[in-house]
PDB file of N, CA and C in Angstrom:
ATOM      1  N   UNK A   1     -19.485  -9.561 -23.130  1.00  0.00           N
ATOM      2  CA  UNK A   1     -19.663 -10.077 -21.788  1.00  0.00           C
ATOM      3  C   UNK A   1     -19.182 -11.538 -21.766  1.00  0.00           C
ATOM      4  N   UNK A   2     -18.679 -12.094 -20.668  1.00  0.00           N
ATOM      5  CA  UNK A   2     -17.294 -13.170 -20.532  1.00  0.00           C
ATOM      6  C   UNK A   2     -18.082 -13.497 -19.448  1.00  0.00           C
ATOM      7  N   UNK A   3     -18.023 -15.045 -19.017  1.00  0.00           N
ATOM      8  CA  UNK A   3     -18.328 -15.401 -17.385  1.00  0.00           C
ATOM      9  C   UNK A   3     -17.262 -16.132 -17.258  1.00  0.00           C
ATOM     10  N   UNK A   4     -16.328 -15.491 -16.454  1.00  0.00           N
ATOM     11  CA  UNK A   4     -15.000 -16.256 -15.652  1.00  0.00           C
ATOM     12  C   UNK A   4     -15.501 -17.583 -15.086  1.00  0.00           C
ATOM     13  N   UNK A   5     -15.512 -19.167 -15.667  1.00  0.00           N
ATOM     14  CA  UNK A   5     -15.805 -19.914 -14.268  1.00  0.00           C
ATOM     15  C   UNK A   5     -14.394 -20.411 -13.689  1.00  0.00           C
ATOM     16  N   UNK A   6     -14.897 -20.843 -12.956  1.00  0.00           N
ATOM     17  CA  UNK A   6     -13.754 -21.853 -11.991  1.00  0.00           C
ATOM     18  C   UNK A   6     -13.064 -20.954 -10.511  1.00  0.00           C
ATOM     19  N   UNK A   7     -13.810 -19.431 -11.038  1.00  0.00           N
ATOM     20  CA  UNK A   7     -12.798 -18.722  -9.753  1.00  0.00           C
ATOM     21  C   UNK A   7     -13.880 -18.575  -8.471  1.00  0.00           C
ATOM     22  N   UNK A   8     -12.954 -18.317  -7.322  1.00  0.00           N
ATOM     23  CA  UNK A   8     -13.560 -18.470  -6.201  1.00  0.00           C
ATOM     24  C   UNK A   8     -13.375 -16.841  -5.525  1.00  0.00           C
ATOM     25  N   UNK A   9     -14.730 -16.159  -6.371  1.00  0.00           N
ATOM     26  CA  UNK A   9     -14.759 -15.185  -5.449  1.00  0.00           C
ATOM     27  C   UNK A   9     -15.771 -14.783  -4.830  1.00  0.00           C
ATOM     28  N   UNK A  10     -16.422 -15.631  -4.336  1.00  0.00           N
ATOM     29  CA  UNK A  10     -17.417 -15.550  -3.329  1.00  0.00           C
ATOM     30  C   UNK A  10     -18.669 -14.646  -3.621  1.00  0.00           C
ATOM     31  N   UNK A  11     -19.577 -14.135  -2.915  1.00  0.00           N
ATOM     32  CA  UNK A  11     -20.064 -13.273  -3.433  1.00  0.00           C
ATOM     33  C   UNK A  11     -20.021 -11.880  -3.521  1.00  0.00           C
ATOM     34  N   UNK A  12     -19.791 -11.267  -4.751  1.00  0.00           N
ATOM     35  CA  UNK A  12     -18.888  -9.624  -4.398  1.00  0.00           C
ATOM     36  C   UNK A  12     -20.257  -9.007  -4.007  1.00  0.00           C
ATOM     37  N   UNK A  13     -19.428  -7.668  -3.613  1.00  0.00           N
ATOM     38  CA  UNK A  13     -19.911  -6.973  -2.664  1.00  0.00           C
ATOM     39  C   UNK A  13     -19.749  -5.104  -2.907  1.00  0.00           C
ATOM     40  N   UNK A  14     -18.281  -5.511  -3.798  1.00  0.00           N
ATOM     41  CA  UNK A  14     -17.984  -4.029  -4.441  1.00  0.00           C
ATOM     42  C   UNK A  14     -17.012  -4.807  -5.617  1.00  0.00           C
ATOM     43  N   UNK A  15     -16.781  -3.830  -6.389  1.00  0.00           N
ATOM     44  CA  UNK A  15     -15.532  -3.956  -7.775  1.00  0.00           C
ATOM     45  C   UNK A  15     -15.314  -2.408  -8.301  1.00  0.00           C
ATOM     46  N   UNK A  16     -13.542  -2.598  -8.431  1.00  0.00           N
ATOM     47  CA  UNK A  16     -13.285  -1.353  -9.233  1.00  0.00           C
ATOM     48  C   UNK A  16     -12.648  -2.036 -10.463  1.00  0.00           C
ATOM     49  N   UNK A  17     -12.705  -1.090 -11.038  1.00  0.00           N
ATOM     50  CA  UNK A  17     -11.909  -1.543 -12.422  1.00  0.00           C
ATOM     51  C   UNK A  17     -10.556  -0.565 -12.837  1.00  0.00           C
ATOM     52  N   UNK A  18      -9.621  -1.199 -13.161  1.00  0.00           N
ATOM     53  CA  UNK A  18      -8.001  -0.705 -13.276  1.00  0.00           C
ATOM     54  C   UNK A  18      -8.032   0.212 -14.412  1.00  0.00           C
ATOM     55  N   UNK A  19      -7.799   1.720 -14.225  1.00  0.00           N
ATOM     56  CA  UNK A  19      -7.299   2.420 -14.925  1.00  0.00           C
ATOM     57  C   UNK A  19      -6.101   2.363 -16.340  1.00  0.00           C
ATOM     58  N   UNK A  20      -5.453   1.250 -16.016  1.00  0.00           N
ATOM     59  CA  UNK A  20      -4.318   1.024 -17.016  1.00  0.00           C
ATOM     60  C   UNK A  20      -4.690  -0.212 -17.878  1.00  0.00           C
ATOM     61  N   UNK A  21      -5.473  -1.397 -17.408  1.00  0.00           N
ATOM     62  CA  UNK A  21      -5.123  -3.024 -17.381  1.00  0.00           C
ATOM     63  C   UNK A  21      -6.105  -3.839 -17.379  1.00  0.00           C
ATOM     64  N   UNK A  22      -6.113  -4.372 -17.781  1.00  0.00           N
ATOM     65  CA  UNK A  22      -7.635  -5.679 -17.921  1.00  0.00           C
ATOM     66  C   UNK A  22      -7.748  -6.267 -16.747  1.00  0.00           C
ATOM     67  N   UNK A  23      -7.926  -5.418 -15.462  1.00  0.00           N
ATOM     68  CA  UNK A  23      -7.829  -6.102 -14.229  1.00  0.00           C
ATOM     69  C   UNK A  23      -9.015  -5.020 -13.221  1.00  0.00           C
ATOM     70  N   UNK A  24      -9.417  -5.920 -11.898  1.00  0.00           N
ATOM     71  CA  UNK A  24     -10.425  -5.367 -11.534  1.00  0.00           C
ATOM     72  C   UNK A  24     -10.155  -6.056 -10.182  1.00  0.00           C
ATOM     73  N   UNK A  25     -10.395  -5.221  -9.107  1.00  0.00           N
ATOM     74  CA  UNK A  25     -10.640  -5.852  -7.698  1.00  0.00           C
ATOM     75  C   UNK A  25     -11.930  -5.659  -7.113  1.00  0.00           C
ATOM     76  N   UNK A  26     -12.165  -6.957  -6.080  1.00  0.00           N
ATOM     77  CA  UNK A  26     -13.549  -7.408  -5.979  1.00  0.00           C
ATOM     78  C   UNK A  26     -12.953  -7.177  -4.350  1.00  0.00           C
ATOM     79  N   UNK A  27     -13.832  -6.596  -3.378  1.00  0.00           N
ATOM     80  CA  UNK A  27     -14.550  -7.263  -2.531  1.00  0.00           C
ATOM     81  C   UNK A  27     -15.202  -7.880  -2.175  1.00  0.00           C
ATOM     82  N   UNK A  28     -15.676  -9.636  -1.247  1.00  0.00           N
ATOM     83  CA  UNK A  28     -16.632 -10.083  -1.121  1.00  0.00           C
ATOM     84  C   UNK A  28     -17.148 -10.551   0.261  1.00  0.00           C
ATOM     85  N   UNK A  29     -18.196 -11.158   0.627  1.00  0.00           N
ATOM     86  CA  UNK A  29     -18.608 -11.821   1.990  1.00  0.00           C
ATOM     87  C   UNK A  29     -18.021 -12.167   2.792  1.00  0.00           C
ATOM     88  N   UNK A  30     -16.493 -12.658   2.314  1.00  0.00           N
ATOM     89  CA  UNK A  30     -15.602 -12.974   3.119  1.00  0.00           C
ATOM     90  C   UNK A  30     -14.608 -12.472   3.928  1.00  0.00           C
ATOM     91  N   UNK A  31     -14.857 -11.036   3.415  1.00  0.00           N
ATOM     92  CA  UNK A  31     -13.780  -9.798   4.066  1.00  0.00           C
ATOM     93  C   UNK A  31     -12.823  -9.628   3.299  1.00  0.00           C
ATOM     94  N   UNK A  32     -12.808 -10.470   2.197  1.00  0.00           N
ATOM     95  CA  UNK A  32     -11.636 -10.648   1.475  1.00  0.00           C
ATOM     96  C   UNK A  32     -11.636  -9.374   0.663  1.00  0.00           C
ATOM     97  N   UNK A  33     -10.237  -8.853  -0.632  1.00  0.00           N
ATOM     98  CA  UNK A  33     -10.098  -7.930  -1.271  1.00  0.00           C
ATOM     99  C   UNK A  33      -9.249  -8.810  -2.609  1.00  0.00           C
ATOM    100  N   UNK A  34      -9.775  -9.492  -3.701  1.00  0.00           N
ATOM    101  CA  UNK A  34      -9.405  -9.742  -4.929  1.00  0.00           C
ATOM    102  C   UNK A  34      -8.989  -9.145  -5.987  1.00  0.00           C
ATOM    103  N   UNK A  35      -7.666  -9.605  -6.347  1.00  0.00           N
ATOM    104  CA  UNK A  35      -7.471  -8.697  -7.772  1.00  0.00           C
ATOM    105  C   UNK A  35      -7.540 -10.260  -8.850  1.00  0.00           C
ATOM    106  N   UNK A  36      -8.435  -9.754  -9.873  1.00  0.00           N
ATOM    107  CA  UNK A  36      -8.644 -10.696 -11.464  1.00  0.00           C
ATOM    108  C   UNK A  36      -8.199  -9.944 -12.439  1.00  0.00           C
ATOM    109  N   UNK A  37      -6.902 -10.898 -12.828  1.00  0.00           N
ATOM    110  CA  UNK A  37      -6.792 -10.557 -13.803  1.00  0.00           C
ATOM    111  C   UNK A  37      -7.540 -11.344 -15.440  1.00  0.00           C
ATOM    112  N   UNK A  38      -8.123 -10.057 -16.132  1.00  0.00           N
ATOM    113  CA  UNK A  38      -9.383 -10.885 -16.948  1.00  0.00           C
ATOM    114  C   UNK A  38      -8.671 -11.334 -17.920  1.00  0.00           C
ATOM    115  N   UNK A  39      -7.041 -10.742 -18.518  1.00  0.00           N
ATOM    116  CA  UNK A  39      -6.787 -11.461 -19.351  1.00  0.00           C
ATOM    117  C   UNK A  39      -6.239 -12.878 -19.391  1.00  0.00           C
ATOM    118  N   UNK A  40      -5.444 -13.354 -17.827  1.00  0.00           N
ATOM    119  CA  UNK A  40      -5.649 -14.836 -17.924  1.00  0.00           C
ATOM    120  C   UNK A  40      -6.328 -15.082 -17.223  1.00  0.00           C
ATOM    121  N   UNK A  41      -7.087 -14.800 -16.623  1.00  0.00           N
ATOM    122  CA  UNK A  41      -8.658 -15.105 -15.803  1.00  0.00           C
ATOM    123  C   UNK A  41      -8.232 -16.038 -14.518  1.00  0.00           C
ATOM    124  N   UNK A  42      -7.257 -15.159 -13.955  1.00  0.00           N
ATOM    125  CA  UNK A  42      -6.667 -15.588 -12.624  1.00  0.00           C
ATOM    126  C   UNK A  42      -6.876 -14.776 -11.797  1.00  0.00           C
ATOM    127  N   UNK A  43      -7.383 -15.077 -10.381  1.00  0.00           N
ATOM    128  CA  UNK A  43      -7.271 -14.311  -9.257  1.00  0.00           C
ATOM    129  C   UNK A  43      -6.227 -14.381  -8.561  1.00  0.00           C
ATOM    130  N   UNK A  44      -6.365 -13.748  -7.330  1.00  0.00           N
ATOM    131  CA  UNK A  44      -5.753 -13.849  -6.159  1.00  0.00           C
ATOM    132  C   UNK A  44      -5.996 -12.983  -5.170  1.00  0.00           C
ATOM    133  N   UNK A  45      -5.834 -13.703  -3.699  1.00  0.00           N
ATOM    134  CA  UNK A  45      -6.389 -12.726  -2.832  1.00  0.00           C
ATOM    135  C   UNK A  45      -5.173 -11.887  -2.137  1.00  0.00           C
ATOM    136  N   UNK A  46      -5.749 -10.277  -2.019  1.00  0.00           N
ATOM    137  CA  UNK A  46      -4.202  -9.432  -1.416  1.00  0.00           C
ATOM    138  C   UNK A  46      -4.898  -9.195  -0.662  1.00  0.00           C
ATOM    139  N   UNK A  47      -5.812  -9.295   0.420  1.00  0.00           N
ATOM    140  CA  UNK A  47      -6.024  -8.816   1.786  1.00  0.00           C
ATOM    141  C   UNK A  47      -7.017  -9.582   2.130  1.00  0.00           C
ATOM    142  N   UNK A  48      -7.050  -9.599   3.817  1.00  0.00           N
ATOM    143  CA  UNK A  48      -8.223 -10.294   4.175  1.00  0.00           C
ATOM    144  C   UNK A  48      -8.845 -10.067   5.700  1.00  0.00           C
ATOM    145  N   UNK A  49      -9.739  -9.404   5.889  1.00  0.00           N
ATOM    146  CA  UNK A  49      -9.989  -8.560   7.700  1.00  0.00           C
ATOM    147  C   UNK A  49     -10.849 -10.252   7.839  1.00  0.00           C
ATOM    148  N   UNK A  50     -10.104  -9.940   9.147  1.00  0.00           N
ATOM    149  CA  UNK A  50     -10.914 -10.678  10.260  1.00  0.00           C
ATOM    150  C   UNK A  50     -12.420 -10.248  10.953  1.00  0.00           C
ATOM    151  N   UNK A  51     -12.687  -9.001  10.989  1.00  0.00           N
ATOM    152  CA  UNK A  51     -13.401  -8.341  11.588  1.00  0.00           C
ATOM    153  C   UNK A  51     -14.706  -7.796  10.345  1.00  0.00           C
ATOM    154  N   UNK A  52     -14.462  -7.316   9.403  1.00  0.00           N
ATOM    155  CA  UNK A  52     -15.661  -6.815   8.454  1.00  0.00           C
ATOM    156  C   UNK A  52     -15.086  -6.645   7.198  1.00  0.00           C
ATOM    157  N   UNK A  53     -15.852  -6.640   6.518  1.00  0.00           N
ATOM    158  CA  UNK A  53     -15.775  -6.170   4.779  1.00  0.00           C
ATOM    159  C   UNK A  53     -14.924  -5.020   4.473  1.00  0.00           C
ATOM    160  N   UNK A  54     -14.030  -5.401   3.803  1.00  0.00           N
ATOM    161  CA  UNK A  54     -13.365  -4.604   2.779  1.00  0.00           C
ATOM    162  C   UNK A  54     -14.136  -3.557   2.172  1.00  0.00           C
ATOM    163  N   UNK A  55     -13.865  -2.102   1.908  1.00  0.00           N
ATOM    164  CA  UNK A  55     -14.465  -1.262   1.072  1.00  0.00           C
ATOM    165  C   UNK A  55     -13.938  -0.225   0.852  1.00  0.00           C
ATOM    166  N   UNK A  56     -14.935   0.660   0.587  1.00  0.00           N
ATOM    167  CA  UNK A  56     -14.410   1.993  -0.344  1.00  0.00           C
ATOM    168  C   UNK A  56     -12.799   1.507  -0.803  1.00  0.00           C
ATOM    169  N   UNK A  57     -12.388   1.095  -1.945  1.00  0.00           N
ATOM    170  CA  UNK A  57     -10.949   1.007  -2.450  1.00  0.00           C
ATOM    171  C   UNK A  57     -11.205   1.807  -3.959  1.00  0.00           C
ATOM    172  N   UNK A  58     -10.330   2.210  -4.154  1.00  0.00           N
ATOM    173  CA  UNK A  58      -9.720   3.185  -5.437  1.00  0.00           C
ATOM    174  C   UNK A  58      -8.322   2.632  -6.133  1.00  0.00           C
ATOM    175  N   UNK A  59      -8.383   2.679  -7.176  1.00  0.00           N
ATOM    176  CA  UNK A  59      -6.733   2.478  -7.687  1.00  0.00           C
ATOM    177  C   UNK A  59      -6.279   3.777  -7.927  1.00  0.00           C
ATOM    178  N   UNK A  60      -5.068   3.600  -7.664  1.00  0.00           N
ATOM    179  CA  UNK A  60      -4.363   4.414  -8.010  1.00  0.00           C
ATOM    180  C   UNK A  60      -4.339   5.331  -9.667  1.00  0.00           C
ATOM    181  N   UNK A  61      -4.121   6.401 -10.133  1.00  0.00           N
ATOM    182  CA  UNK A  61      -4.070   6.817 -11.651  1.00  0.00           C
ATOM    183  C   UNK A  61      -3.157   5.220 -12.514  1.00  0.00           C
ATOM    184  N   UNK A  62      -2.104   5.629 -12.156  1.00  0.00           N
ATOM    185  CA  UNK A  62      -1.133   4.910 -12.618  1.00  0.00           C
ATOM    186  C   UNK A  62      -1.008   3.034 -12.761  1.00  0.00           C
ATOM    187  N   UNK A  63      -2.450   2.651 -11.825  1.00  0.00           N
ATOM    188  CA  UNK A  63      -3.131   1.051 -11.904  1.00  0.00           C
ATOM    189  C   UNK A  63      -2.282   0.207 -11.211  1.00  0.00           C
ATOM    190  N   UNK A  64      -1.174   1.011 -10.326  1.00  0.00           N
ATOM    191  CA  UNK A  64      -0.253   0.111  -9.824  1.00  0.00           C
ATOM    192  C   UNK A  64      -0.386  -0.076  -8.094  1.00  0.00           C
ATOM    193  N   UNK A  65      -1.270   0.579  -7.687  1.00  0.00           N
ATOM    194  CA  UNK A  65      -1.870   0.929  -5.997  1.00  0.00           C
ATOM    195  C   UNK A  65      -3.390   0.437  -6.303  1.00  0.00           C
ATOM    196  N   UNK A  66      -3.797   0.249  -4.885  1.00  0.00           N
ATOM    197  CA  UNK A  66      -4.981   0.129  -4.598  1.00  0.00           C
ATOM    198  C   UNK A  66      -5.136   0.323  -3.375  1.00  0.00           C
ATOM    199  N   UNK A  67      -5.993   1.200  -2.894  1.00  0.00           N
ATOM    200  CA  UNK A  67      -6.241   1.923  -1.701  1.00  0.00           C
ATOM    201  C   UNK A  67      -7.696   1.715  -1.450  1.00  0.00           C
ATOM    202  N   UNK A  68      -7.832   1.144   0.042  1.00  0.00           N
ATOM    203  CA  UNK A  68      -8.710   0.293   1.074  1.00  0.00           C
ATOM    204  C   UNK A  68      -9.244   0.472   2.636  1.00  0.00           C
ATOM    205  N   UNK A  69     -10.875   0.527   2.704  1.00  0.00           N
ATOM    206  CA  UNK A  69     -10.934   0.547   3.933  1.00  0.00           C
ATOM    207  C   UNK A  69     -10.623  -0.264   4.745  1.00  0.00           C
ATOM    208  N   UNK A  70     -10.206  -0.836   5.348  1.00  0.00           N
ATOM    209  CA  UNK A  70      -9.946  -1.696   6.302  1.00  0.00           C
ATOM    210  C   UNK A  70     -10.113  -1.736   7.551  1.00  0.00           C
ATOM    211  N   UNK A  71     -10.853  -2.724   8.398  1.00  0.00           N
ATOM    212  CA  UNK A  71     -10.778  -2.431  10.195  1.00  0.00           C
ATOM    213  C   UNK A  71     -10.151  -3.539  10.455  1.00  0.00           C
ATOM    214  N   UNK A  72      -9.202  -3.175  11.134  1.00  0.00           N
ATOM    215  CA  UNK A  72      -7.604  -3.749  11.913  1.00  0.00           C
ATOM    216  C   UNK A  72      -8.632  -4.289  13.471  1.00  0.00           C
ATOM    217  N   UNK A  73      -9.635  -3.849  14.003  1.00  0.00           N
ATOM    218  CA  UNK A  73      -9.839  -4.491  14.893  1.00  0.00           C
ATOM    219  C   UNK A  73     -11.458  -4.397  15.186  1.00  0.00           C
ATOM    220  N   UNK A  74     -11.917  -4.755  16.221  1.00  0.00           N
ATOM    221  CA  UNK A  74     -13.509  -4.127  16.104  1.00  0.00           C
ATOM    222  C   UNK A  74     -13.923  -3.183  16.388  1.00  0.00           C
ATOM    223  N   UNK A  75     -13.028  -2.174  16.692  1.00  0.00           N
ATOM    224  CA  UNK A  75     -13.166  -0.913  16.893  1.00  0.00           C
ATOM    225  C   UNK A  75     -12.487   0.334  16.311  1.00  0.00           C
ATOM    226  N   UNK A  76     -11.081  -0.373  14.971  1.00  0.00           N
ATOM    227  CA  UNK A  76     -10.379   0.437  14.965  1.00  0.00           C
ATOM    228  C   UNK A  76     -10.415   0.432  13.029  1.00  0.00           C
ATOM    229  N   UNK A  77     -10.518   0.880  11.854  1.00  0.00           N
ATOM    230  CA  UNK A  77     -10.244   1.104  11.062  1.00  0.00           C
ATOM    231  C   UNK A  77      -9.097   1.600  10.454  1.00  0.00           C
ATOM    232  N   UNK A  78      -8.634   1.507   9.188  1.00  0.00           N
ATOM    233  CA  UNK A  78      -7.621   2.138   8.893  1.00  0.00           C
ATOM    234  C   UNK A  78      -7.841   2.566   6.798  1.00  0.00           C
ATOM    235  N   UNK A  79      -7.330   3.670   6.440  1.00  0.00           N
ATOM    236  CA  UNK A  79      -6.894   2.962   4.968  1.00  0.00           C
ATOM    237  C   UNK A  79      -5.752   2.420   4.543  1.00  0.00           C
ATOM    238  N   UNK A  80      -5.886   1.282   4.029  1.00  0.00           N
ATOM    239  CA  UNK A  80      -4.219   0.605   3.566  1.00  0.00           C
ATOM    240  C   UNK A  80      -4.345   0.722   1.946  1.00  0.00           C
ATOM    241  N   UNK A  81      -2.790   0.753   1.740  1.00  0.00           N
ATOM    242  CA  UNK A  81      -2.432   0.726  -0.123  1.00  0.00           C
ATOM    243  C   UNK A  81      -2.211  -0.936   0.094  1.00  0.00           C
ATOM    244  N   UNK A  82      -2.373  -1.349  -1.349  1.00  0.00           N
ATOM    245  CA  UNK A  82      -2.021  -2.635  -1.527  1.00  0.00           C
ATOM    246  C   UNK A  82      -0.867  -2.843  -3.434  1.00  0.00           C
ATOM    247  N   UNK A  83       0.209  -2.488  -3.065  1.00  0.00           N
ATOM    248  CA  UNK A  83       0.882  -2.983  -4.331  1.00  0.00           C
ATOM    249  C   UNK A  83       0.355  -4.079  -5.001  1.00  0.00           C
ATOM    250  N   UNK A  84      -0.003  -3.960  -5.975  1.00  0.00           N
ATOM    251  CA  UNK A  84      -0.948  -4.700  -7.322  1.00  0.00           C
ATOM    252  C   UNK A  84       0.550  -5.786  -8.005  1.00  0.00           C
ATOM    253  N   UNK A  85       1.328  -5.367  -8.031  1.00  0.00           N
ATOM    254  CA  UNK A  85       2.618  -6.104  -8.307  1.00  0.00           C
ATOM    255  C   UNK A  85       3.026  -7.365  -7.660  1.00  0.00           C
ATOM    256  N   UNK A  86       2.967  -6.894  -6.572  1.00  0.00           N
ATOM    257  CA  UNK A  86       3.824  -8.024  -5.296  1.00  0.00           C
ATOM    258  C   UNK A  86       3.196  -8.099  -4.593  1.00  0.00           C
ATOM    259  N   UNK A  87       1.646  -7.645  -4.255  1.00  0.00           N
ATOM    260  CA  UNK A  87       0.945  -7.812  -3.010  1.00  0.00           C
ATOM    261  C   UNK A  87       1.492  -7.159  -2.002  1.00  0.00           C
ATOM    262  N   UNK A  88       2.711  -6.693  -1.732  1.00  0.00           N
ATOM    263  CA  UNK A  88       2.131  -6.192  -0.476  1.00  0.00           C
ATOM    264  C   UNK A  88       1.750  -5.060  -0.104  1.00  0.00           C
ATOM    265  N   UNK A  89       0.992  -5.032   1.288  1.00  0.00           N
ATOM    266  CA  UNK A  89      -0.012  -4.066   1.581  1.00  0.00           C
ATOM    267  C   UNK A  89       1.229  -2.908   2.898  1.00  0.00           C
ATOM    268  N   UNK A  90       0.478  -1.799   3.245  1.00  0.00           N
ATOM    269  CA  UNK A  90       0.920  -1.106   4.142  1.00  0.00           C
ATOM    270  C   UNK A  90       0.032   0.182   4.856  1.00  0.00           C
TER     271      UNK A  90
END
């Protein structure tokens, strides 16, 4: 057991852990959706709702997707993938 300091991920709320990779994405308070990577103990944020919390997400088999609840508005939800590579989402 490791305590990452210095990163800013608020307080989580959910975490999966990567099938392939020393990496794990966090949801937290902020709506936000984090991927850490634990081996250089860097984050970064790939999504972020305006409206509510990030959830139910899954990675992909292959550790290279990550798939997300998301609500696009206050009434409207969606699931989005998020490429773990390049960030971007769709």
């Amino acid at each position: 057991c490791e305590r990452l300091e210095g990163l800013d991920l608020g307080r989580i709320v959910g975490m999966g852990v990567s099938p392939t990779s020393d990496m794990v994405v966090v949801s937290n308070h902020r709506q936000e959706l984090i991927l850490v990577d634990l081996n250089t103990k860097q984050s970064r944020v790939l999504d972020r709702s305006v409206y509510n919390r990030i959830g139910g997400f899954s990675w992909a088999p292959d550790g290279k997707w990550v798939a997300y609840g998301f609500c696009e508005s206050a009434n409207t939800s969606a699931i989005k993938l998020c490429s773990i590579e390049d960030g971007s989402t769709y």
